[in-house]
N, C-alpha and C. Protein backbone atom coordinates (compact mmCIF):
# COMPACT_ATOMS: atom_id res chain seq x y z
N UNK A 1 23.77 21.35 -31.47
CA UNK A 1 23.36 20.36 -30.49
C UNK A 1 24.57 19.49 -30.14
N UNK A 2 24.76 18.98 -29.00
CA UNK A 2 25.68 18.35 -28.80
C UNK A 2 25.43 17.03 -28.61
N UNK A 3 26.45 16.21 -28.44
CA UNK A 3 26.21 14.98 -28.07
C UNK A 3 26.02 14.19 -27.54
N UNK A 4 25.37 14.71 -26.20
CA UNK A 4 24.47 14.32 -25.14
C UNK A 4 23.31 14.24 -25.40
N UNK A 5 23.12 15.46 -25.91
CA UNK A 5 22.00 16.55 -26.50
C UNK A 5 20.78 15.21 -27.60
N UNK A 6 21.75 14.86 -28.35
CA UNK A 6 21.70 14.13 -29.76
C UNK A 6 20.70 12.62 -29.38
N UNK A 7 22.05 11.99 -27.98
CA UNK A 7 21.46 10.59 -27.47
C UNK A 7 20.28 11.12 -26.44
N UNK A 8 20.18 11.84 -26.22
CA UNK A 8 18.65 12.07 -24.89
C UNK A 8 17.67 11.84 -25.98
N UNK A 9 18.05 13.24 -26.98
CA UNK A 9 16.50 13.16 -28.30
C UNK A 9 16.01 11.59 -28.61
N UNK A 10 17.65 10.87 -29.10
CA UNK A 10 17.66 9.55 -29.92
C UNK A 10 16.73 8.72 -28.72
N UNK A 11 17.25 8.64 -27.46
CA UNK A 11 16.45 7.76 -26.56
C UNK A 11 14.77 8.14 -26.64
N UNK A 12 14.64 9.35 -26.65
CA UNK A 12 13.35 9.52 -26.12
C UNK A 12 12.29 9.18 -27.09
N UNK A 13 12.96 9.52 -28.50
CA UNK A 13 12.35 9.50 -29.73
C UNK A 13 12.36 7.53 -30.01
N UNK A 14 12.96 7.01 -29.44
CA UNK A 14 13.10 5.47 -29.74
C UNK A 14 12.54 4.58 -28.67
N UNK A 15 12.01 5.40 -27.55
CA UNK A 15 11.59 4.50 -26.60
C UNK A 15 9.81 4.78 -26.93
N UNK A 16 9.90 6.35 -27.58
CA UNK A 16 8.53 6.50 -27.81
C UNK A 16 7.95 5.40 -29.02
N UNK A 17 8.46 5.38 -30.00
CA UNK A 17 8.31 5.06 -31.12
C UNK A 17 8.33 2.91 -30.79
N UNK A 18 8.99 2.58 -30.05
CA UNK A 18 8.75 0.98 -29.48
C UNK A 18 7.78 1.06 -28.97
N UNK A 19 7.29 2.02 -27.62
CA UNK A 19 5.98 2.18 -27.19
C UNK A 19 4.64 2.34 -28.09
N UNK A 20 5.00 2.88 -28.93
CA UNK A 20 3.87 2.72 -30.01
C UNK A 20 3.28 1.60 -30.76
N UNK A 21 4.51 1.23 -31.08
CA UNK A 21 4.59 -0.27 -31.66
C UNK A 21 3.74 -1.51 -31.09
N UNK A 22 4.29 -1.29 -29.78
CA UNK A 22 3.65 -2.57 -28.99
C UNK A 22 2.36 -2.46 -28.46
N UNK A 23 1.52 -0.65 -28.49
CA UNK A 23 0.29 -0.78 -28.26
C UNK A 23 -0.43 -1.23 -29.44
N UNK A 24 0.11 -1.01 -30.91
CA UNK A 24 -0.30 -1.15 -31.82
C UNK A 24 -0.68 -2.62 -32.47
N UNK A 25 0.28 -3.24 -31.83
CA UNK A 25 0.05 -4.76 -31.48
C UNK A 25 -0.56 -5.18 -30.54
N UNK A 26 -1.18 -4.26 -30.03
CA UNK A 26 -2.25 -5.09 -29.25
C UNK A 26 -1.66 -5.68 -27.74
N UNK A 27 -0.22 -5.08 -27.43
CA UNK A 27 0.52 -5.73 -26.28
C UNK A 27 0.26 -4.79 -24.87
N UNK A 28 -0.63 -3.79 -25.17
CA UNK A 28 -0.64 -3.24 -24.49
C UNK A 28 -2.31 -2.94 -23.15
N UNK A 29 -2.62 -4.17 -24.01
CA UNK A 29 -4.20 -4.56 -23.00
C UNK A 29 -4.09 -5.79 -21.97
N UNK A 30 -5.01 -5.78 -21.15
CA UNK A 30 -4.41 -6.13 -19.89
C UNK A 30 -5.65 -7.90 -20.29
N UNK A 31 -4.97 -8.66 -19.49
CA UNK A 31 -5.51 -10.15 -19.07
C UNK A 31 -7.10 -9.77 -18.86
N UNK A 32 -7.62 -10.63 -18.73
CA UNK A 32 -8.84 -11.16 -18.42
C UNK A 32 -8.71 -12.43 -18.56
N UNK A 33 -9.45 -13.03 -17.07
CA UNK A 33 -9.97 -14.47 -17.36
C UNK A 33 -11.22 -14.35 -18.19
N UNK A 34 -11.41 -15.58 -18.91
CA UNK A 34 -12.99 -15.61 -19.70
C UNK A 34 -13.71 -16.49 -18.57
N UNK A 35 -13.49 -17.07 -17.72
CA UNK A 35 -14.03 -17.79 -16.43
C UNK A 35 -13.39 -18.53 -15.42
N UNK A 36 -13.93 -18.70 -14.62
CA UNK A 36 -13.42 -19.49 -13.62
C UNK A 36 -12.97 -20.37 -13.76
N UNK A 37 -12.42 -21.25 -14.99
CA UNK A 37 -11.54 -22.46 -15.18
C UNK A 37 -10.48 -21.33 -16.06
N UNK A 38 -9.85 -20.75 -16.34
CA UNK A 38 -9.03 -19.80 -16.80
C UNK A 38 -8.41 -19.39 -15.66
N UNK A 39 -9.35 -18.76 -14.49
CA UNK A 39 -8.44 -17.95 -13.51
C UNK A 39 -7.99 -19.08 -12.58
N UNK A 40 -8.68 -20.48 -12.32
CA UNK A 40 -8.31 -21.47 -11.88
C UNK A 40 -6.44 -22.05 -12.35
N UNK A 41 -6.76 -22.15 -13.74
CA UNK A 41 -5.62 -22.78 -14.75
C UNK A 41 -4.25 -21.66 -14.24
N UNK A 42 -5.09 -20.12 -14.55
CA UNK A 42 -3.41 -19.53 -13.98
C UNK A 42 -3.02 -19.62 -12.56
N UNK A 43 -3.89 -20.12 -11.53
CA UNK A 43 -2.98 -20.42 -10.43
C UNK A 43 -2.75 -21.54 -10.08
N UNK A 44 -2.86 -22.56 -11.02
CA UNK A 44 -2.46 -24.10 -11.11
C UNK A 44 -0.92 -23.46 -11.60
N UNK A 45 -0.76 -22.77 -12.74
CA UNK A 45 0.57 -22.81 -13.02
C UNK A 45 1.66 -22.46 -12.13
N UNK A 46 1.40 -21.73 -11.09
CA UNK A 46 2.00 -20.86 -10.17
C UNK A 46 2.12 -22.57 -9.06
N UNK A 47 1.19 -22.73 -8.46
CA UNK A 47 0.94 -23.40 -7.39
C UNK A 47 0.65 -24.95 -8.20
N UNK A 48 1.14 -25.96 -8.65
CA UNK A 48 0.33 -27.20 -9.58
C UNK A 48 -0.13 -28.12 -8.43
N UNK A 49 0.67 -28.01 -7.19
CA UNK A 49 0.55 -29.34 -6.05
C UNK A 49 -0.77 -28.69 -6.08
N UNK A 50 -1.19 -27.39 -5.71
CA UNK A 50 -2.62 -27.47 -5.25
C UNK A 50 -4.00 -28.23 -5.68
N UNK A 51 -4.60 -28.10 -5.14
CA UNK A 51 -6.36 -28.63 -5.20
C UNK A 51 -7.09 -28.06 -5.26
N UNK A 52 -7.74 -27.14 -6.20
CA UNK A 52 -8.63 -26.43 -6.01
C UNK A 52 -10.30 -26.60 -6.29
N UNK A 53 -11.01 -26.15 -4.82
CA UNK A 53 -12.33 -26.69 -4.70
C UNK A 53 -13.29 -25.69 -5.21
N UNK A 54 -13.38 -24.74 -5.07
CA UNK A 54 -14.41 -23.57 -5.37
C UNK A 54 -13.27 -22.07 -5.67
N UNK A 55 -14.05 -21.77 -6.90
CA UNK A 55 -13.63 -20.57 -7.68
C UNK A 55 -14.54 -19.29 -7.57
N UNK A 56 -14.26 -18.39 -6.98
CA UNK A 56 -15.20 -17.05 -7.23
C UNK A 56 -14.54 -16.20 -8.30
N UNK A 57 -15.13 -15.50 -9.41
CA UNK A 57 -14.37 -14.77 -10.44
C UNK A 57 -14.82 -12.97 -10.02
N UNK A 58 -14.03 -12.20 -10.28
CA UNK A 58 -14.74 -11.18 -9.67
C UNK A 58 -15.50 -10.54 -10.96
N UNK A 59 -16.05 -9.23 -11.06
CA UNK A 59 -17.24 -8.94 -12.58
C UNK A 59 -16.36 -8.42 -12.92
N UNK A 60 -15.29 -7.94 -12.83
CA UNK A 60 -13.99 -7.33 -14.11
C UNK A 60 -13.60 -8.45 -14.92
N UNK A 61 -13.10 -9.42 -14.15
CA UNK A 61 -12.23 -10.68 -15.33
C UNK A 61 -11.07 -10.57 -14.98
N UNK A 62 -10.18 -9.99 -13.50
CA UNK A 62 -8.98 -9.92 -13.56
C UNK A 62 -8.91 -10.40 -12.41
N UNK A 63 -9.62 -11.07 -10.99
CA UNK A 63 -9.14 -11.31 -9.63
C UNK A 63 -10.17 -12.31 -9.58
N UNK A 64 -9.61 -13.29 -9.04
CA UNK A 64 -10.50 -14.49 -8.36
C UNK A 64 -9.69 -15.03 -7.09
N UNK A 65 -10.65 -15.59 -6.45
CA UNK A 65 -10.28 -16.48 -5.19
C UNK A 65 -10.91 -17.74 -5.11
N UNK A 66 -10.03 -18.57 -4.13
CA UNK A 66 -10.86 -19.89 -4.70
C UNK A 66 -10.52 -20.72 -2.84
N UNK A 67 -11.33 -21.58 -2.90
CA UNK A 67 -10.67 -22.47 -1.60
C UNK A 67 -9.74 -23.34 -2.21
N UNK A 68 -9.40 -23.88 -1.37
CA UNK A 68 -7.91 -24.97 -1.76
C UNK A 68 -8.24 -25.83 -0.57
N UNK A 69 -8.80 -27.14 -1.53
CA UNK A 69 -8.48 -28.76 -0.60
C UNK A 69 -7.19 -29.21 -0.02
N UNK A 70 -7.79 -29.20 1.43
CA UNK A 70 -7.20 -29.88 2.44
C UNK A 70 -5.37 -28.90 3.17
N UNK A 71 -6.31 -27.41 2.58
CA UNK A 71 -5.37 -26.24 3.08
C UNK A 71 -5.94 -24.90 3.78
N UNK A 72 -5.87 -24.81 5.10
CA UNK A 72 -6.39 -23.89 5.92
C UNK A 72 -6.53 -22.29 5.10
N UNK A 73 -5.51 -21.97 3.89
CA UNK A 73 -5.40 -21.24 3.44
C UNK A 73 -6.60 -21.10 1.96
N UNK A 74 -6.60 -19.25 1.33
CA UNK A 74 -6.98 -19.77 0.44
C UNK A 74 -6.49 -19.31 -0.99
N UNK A 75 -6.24 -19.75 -2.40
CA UNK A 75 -5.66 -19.14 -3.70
C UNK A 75 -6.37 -17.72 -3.86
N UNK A 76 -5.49 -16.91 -4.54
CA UNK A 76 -5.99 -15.97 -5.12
C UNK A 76 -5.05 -15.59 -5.99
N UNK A 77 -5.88 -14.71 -7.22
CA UNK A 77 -4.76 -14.60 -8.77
C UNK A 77 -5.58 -13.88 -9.41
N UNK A 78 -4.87 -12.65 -10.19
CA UNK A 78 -5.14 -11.24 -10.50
C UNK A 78 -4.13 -11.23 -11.43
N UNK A 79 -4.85 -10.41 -12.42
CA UNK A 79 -4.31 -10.26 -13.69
C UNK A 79 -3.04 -8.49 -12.86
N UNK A 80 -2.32 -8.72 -13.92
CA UNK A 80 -1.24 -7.30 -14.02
C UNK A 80 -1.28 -7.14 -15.25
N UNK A 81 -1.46 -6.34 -15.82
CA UNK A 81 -1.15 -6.33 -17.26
C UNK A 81 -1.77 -7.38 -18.73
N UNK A 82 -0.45 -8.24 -19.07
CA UNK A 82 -0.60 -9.34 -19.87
C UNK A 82 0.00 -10.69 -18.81
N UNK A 83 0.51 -10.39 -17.73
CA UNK A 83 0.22 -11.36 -16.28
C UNK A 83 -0.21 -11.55 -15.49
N UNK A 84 -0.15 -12.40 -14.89
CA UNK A 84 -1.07 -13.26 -13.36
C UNK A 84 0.14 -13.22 -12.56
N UNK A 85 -0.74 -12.55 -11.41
CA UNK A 85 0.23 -13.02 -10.11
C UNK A 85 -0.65 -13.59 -8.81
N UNK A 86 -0.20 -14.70 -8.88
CA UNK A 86 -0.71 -15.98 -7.88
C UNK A 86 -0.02 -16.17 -6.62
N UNK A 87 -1.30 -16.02 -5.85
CA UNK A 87 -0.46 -16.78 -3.92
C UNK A 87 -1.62 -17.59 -3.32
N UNK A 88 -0.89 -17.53 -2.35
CA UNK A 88 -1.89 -18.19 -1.11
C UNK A 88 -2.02 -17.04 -0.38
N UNK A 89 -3.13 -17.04 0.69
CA UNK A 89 -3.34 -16.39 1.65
C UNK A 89 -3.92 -17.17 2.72
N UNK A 90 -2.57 -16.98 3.80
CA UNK A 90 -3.32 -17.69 5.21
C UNK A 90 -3.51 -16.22 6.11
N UNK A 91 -4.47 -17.03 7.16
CA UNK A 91 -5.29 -16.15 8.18
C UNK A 91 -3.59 -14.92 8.83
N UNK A 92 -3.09 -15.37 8.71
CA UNK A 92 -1.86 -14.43 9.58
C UNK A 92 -1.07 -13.52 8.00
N UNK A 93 -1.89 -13.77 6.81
CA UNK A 93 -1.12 -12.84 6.07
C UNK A 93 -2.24 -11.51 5.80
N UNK A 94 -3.45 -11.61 6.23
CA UNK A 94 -4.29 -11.01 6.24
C UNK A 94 -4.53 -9.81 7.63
N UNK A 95 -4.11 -8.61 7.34
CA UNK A 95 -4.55 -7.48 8.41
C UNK A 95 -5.62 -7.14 8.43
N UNK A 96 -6.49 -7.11 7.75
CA UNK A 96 -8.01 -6.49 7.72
C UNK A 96 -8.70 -7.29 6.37
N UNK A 97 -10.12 -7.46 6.72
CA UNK A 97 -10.72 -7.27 5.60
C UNK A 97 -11.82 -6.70 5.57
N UNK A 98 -12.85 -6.34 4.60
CA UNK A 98 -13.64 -5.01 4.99
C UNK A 98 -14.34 -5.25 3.67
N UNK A 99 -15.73 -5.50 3.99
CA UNK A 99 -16.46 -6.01 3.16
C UNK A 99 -17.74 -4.03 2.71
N UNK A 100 -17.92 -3.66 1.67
CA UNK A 100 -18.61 -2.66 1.45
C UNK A 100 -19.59 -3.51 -0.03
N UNK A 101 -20.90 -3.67 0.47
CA UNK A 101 -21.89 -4.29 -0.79
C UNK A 101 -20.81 -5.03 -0.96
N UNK A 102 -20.74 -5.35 -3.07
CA UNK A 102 -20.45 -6.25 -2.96
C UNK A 102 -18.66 -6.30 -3.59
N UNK A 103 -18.19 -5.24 -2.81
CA UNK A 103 -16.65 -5.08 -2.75
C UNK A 103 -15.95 -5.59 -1.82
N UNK A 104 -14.83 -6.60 -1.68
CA UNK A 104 -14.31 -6.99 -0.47
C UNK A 104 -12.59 -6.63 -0.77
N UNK A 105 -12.59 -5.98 0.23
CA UNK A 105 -11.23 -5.20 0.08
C UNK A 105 -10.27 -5.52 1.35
N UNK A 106 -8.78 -6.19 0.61
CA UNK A 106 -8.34 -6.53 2.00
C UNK A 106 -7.12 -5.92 2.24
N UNK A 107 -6.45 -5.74 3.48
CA UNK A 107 -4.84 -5.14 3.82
C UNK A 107 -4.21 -6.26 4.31
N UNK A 108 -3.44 -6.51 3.32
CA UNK A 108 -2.04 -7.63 3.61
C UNK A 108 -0.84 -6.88 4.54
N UNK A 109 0.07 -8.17 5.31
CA UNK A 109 0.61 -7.66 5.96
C UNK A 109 2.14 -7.74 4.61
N UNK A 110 2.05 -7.87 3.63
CA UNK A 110 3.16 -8.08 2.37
C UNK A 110 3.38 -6.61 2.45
N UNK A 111 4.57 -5.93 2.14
CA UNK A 111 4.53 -4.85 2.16
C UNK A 111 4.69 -4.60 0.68
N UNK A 112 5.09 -5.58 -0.23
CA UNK A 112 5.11 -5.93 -1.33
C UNK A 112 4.30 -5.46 -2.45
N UNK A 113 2.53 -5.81 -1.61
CA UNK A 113 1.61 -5.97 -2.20
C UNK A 113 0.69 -5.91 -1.03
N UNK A 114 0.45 -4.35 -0.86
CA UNK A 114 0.20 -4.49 0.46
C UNK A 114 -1.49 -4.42 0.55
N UNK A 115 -2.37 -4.01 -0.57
CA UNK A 115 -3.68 -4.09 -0.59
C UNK A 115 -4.38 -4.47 -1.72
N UNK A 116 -5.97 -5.06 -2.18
CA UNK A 116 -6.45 -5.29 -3.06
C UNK A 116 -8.03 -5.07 -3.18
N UNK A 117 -8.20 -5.01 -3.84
CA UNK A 117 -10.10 -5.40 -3.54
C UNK A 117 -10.59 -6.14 -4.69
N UNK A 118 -11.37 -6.87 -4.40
CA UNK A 118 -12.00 -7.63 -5.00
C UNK A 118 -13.78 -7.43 -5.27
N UNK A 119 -14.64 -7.18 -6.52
CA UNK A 119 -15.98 -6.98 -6.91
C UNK A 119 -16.63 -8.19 -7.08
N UNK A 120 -17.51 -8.71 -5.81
CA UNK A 120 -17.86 -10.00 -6.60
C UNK A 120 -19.55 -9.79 -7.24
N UNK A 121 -19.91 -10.39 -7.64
CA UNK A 121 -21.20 -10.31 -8.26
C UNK A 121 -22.40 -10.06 -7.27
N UNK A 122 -22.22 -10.47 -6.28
CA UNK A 122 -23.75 -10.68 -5.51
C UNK A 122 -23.13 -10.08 -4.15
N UNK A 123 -24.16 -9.72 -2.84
CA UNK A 123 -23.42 -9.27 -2.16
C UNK A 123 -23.64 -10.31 -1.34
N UNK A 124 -24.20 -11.97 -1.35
CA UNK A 124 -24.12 -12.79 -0.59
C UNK A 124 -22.68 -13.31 -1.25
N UNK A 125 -22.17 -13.99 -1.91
CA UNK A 125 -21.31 -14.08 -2.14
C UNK A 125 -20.05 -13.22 -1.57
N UNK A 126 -20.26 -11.79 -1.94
CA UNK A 126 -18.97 -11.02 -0.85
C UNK A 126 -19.11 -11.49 0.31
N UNK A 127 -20.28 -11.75 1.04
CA UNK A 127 -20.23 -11.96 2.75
C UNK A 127 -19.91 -13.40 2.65
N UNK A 128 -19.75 -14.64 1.95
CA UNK A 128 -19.50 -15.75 1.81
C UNK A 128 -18.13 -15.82 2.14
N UNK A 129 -17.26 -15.18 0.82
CA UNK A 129 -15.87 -14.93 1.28
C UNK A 129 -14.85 -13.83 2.01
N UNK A 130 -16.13 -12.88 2.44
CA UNK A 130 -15.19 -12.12 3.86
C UNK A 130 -15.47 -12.98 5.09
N UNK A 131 -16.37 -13.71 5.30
CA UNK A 131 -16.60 -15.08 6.20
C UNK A 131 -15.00 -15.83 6.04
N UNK A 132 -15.19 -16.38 4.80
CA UNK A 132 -13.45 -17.09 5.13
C UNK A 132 -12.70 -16.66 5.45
N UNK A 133 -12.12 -15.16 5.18
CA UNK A 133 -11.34 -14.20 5.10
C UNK A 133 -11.29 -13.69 6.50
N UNK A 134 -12.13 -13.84 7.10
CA UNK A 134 -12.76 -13.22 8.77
C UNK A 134 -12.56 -14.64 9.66
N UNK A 135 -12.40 -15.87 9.13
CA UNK A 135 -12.43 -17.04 10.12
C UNK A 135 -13.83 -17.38 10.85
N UNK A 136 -14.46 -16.57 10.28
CA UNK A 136 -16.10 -16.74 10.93
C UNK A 136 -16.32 -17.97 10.29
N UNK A 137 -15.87 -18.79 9.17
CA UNK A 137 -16.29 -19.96 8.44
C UNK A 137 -14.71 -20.59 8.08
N UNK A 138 -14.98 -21.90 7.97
CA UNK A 138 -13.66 -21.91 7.77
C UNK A 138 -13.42 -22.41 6.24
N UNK A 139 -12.61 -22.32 5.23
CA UNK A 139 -12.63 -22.55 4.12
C UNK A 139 -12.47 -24.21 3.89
N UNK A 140 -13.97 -24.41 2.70
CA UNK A 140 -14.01 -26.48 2.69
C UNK A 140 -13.21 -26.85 2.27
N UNK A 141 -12.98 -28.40 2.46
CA UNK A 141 -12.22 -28.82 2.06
C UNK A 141 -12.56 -30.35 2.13
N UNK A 142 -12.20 -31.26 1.32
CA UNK A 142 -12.83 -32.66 0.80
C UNK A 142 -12.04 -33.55 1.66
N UNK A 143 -11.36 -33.51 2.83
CA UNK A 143 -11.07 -34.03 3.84
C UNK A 143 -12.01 -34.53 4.59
């Protein structure tokens, strides 16, 4: 074997063997909020100026949306992994949204992060916030 040969094995055999490790610890399961003051708290950390008025959690434990006082826009924050990734969404970052029961699934114009869907519990609730999402309502605010 040579010594190319030697470091490919050594890598593969050492990246496997860390990978093991860290599922074994438990590093390898993904976030959940336990409620709507959890999925609230991680997009306070992201965003702290904000205000947030109303929280929807979706039935997984990993995506919520919420309104935001005295901002045309509204929060949203989704687990990745063992992280949260938090934004805003205003009406011009939104290409579609598309409400099926009680799945609301939207196309961002981010190319980043370019789609999501969200499960909310009830299917009045989905039509509550594809209403905001649609501008058919506009999101409250304590103004």
């Amino acid at each position: 074997m040579t010594a190319f040969q030697l470091l490919v094995v050594f890598s593969v055999v050492s990246i496997s063997l860390m990978a093991l490790i860290l599922h074994r610890l438990g590093q390898s399961s993904g976030l959940i909020f336990e409620d709507e003051a959890a999925a609230m708290s991680a997009f306070l950390d992201e965003f702290p100026e904000s205000a947030v008025d109303e929280v929807a959690l979706s039935v997984d434990g990993q995506t919520a949306m919420m309104t935001l006082a005295n901002e045309p826009r509204l929060g949203f924050v989704r687990a990745i992994g063992k992280f949260t990734l938090a934004r805003k969404l205003a009406p011009e970052d939104i290409r579609a949204a598309h409400l099926k029961g009680t799945e609301l699934r939207l196309a961002l114009r981010d190319f980043a992060d370019p789609s999501f869907s969200i499960k909310f519990g009830s299917e009045e609730m989905s039509r509550r916030w594809s209403g905001y999402l649609n501008q058919q309502e506009e999101p409250k605010s304590d103004a």
